[in-house]
Protein backbone atom coordinates (compact mmCIF):
# COMPACT_ATOMS: atom_id res chain seq x y z
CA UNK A 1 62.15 51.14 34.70
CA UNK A 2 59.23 50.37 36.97
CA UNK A 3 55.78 50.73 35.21
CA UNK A 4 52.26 51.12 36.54
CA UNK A 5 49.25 50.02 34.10
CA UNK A 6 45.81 50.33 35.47
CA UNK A 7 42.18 48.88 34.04
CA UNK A 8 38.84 48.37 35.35
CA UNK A 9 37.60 51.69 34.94
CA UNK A 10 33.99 52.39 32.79
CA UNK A 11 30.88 53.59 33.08
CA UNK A 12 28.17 52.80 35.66
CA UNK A 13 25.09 54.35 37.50
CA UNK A 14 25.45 55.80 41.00
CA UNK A 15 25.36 53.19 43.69
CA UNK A 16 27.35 51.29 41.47
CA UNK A 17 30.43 49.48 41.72
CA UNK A 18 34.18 49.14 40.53
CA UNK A 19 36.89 47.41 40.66
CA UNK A 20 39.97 48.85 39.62
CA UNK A 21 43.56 47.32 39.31
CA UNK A 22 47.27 48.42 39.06
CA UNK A 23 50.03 45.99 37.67
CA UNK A 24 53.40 46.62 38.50
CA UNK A 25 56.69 46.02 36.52
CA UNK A 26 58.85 44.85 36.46
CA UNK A 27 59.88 45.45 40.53
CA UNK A 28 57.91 43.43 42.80
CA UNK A 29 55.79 44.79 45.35
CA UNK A 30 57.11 44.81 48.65
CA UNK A 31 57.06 47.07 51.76
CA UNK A 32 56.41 50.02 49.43
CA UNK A 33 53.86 52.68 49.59
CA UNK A 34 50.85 52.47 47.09
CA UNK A 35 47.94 54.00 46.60
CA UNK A 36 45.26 56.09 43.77
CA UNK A 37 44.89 59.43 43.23
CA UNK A 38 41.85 60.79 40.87
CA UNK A 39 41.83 63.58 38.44
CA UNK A 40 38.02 64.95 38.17
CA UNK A 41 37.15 67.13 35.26
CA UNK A 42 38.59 70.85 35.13
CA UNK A 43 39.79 69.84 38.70
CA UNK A 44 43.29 69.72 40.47
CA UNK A 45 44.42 65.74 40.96
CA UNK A 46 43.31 64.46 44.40
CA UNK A 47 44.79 61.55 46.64
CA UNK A 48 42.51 58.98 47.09
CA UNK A 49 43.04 56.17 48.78
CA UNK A 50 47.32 55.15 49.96
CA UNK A 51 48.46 52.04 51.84
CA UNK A 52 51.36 51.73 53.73
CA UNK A 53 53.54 49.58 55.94
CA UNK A 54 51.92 51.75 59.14
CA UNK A 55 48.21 51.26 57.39
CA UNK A 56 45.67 52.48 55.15
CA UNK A 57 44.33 55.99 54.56
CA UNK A 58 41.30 57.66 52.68
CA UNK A 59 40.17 60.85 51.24
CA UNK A 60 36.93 62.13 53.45
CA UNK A 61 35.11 61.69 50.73
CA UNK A 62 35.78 58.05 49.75
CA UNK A 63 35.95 56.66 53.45
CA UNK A 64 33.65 53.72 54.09
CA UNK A 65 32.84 53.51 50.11
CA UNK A 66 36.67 53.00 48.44
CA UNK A 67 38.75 49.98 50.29
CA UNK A 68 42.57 49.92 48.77
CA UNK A 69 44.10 46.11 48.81
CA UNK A 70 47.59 44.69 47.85
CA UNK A 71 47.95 41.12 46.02
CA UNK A 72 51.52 40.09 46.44
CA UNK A 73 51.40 37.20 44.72
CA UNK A 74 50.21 38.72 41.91
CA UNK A 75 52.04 41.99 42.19
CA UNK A 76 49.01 44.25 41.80
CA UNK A 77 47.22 47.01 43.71
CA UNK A 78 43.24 47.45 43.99
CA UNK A 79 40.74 49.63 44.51
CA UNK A 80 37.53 48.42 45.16
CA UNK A 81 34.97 51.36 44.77
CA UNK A 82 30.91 50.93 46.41
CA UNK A 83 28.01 53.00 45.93
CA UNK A 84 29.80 55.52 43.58
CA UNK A 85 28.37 58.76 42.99
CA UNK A 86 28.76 61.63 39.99
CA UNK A 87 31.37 63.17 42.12
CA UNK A 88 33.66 60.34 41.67
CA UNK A 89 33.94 60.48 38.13
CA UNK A 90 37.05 61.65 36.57
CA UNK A 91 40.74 59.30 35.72
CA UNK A 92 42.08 57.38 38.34
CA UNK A 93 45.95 56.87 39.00
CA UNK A 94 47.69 54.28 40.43
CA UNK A 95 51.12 55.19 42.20
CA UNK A 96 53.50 53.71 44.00
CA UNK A 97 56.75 55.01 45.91
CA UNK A 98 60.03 52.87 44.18
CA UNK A 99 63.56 53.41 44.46
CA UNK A 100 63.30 57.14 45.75
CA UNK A 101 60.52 58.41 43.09
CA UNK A 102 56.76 57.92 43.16
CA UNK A 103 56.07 56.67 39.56
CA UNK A 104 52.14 57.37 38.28
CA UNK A 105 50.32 54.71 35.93
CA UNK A 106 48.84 56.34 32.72
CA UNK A 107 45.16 56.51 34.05
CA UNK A 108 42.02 54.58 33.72
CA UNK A 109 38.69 56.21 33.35
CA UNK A 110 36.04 56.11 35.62
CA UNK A 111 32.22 57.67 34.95
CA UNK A 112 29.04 57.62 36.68
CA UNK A 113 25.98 58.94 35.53
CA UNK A 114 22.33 58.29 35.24
């Protein structure tokens, strides 16, 4: 059974920065599409950031701040997150498309606040 674990989520002021990561298990990462949806409080879950075999894609409101990367080598997925703002709070969710199903990690959270 494939399993997603993300960390690198916490606290930090706006115009901060985060790194967050995604390990994947016991599959390997291949030609598969990955990405990170968020989950802001009271809200609906939102697609983030997704990477693909054709490319990379953002949300509007993450473009030119959020930058999704793949390590191969050490089977994990990024999500490297710049001048972060209030509005980006909420839990962030790694995914990834394997074996016919898109399988969600069990969240990391992210906050920012003055």
């Amino acid at each position: 059974q494939v399993q997603l674990v993300e960390s690198g989520g916490g606290s930090v002021q706006p115009g901060g920065s985060l790194r967050l990561s995604c390990t994947v298990s016991p599959t390997t990462i291949s030609t598969t599409t990955m990405g990170w949806y968020r989950q802001p409080p009271g809200s609906q879950r939102e697609r983030v950031a997704r990477t693909a075999t054709w490319g990379d894609d953002y949300a509007d409101s993450v473009k030119g701040r959020f930058t999704v990367s793949i390590d191969k080598a050490k089977n994990k997925l990024f999500l490297q997150m710049d001048n972060l703002q209030p509005e980006d709070t909420g839990v962030y969710y790694c995914f990834g498309h394997f074996f016919g199903n898109d399988i969600f990690g069990g969240g990391t959270h992210v906050t920012v606040s003055s």
